[in-house]
C-alpha atoms as a PDB file:
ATOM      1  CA  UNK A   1       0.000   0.000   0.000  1.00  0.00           C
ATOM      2  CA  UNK A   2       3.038   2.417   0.590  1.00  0.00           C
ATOM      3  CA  UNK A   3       4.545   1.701  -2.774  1.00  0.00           C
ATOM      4  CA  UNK A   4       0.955   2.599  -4.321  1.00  0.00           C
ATOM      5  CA  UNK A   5       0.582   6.340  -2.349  1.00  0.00           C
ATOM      6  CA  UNK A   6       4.587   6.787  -3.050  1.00  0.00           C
ATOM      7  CA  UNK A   7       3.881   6.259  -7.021  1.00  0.00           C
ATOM      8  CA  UNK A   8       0.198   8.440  -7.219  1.00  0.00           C
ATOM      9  CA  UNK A   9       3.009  11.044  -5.763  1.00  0.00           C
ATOM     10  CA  UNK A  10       5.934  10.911  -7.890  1.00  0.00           C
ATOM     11  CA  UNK A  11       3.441  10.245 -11.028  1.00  0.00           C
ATOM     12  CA  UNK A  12       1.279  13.748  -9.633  1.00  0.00           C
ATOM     13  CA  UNK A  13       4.243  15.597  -8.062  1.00  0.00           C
ATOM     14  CA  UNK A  14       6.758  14.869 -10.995  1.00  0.00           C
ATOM     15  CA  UNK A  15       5.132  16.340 -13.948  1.00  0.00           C
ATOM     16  CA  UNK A  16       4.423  19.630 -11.700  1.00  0.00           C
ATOM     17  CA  UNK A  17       8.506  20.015 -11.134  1.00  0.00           C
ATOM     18  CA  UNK A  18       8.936  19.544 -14.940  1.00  0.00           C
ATOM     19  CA  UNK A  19       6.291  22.324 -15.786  1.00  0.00           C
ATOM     20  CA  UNK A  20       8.066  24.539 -13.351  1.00  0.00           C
ATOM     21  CA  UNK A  21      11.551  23.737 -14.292  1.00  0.00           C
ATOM     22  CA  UNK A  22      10.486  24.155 -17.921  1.00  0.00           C
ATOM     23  CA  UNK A  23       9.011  27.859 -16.550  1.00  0.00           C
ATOM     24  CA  UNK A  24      11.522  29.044 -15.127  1.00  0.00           C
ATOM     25  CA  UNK A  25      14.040  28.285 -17.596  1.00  0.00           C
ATOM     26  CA  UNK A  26      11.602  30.283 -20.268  1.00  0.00           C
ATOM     27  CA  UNK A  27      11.703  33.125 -17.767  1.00  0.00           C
ATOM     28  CA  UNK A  28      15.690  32.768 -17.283  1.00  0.00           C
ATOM     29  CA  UNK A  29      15.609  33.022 -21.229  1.00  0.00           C
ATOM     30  CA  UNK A  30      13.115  35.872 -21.711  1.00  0.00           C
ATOM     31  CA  UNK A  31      15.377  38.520 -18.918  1.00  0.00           C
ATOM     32  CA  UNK A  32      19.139  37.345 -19.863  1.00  0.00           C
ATOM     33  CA  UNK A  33      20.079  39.401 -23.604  1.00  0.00           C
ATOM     34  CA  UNK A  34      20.913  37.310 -26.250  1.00  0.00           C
ATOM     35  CA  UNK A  35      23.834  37.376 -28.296  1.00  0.00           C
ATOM     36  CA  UNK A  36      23.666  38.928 -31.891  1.00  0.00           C
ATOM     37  CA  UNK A  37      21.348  37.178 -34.712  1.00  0.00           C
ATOM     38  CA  UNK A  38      22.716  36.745 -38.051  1.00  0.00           C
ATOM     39  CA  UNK A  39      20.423  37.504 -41.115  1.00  0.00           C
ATOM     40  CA  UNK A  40      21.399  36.640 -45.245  1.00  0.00           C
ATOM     41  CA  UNK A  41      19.550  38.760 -47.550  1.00  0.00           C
ATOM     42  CA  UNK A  42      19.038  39.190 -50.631  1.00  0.00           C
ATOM     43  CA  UNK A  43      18.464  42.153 -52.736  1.00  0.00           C
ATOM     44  CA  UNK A  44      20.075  44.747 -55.082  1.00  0.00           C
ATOM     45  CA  UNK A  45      22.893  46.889 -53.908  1.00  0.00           C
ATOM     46  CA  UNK A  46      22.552  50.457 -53.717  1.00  0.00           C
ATOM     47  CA  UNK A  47      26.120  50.774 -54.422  1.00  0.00           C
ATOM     48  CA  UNK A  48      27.107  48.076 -57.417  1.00  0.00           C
ATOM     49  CA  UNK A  49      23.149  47.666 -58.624  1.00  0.00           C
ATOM     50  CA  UNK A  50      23.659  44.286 -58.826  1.00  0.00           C
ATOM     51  CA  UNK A  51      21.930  41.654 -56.861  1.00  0.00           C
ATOM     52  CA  UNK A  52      24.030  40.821 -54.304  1.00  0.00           C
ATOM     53  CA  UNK A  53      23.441  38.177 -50.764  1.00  0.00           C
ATOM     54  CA  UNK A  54      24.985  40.034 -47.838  1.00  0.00           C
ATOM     55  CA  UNK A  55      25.362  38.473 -43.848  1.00  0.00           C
ATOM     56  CA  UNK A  56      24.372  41.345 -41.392  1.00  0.00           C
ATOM     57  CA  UNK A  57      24.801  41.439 -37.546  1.00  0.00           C
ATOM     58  CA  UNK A  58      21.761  42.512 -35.950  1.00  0.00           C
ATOM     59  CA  UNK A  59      22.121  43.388 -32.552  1.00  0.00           C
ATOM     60  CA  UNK A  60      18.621  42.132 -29.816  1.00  0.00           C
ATOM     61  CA  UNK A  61      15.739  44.436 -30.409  1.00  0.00           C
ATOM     62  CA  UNK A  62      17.480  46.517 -33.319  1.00  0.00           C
ATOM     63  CA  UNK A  63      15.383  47.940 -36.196  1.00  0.00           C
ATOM     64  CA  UNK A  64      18.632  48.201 -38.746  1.00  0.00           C
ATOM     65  CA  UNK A  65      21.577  46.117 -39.237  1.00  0.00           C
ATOM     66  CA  UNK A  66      24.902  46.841 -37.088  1.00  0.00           C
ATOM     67  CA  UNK A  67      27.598  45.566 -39.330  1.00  0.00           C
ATOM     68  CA  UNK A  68      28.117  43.602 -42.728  1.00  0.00           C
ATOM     69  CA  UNK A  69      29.953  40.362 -42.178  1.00  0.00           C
ATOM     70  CA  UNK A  70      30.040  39.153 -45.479  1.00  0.00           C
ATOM     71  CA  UNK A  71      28.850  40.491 -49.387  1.00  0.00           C
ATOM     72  CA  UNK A  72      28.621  38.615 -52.700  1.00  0.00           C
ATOM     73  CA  UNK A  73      29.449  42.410 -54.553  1.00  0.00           C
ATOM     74  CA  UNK A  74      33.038  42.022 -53.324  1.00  0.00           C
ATOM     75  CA  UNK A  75      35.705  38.849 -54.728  1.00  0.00           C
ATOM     76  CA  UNK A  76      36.319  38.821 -50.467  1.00  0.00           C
ATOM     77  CA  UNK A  77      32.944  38.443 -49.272  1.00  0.00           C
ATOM     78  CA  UNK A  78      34.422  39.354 -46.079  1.00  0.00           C
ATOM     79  CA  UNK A  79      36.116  42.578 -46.561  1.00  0.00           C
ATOM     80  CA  UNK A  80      33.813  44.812 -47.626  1.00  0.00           C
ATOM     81  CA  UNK A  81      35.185  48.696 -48.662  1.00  0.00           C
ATOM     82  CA  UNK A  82      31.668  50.414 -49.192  1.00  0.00           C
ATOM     83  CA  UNK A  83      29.684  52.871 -47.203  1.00  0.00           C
ATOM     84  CA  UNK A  84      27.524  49.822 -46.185  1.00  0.00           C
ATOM     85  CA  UNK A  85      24.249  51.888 -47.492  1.00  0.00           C
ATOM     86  CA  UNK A  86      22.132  48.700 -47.585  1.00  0.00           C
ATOM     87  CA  UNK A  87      21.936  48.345 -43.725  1.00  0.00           C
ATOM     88  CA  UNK A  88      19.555  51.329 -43.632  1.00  0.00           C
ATOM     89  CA  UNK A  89      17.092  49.278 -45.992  1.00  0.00           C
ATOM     90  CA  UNK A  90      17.657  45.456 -44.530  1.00  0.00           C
ATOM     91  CA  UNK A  91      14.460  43.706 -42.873  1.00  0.00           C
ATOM     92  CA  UNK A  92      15.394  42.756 -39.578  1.00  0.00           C
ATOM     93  CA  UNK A  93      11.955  41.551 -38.442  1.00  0.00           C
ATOM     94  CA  UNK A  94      11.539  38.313 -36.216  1.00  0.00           C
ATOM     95  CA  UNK A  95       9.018  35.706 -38.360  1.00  0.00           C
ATOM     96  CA  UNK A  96       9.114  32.296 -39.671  1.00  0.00           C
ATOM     97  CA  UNK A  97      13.029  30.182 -40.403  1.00  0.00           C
ATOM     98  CA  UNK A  98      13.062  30.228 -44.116  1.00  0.00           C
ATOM     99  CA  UNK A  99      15.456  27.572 -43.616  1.00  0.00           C
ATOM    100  CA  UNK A 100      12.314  25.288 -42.087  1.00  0.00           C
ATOM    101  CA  UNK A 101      10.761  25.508 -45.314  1.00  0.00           C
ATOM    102  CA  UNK A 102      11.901  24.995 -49.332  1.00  0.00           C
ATOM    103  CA  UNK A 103      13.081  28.472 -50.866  1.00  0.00           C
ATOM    104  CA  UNK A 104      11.202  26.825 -53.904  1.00  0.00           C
ATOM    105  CA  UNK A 105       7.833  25.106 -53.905  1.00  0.00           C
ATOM    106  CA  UNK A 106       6.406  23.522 -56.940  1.00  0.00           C
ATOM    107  CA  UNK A 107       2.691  24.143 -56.822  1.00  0.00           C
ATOM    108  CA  UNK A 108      -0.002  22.946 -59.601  1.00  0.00           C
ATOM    109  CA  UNK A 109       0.175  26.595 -61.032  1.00  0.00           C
ATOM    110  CA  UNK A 110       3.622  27.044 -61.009  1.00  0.00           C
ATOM    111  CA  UNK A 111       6.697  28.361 -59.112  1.00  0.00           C
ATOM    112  CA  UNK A 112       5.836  29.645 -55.789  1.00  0.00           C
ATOM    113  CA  UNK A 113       9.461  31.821 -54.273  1.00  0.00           C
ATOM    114  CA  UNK A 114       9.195  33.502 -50.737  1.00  0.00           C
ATOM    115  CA  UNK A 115       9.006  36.986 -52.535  1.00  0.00           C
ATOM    116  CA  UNK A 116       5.947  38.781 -53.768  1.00  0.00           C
ATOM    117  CA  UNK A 117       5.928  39.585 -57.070  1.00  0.00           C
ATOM    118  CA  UNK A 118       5.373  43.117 -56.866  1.00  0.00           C
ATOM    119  CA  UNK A 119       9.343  43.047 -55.414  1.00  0.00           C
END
């Protein structure tokens, strides 16, 4: 009978320190800052006019872009000797990992990109 009330415990008690745990760690997560994001776009250089793929540092909670690591416009993607102009037009917004989904899905219709096709 004491090994039954000692497992209704455990198997009511455990899952309540695993919620809590889990909580608090969330928490711990939400107040500590995070380290710098990395974003890769896409797009057409202000300064070449070319489309180029740039790496950009984007510091927690920052609308724009705080450096260039790395440019396809340049033949050493990582020394770049512009202005770095296309920081001031970069989307830095929090959604969905492109990298969950296909950059290309074939649909019945045709080629569906992540673009719109007014860009």
């Amino acid at each position: 009978m004491e090994l039954v009330g000692t497992m209704v415990v455990v198997l009511l008690v455990g899952p309540l320190l695993l919620i809590g745990a889990t909580g608090l760690l969330l928490l711990a997560a939400a107040v500590f800052p995070s380290t710098p994001r990395r974003v890769r776009e896409t797009f057409r250089c202000p300064v070449t006019k070319r489309v180029v793929t740039a790496d950009f540092t984007v510091p927690e909670g920052a609308e724009h872009p705080a450096e260039v690591t790395s440019c396809t416009a340049f033949p050493n993607r990582a020394r770049i000797t512009c202005k770095k102009d296309c920081r001031e037009f970069a989307e830095v917004r929090w959604g969905l990992s492109r990298a969950v989904f296909p950059r290309w899905a074939l649909t019945a219709g045709g080629l569906v990109t992540w673009r719109n096709a007014a860009e």
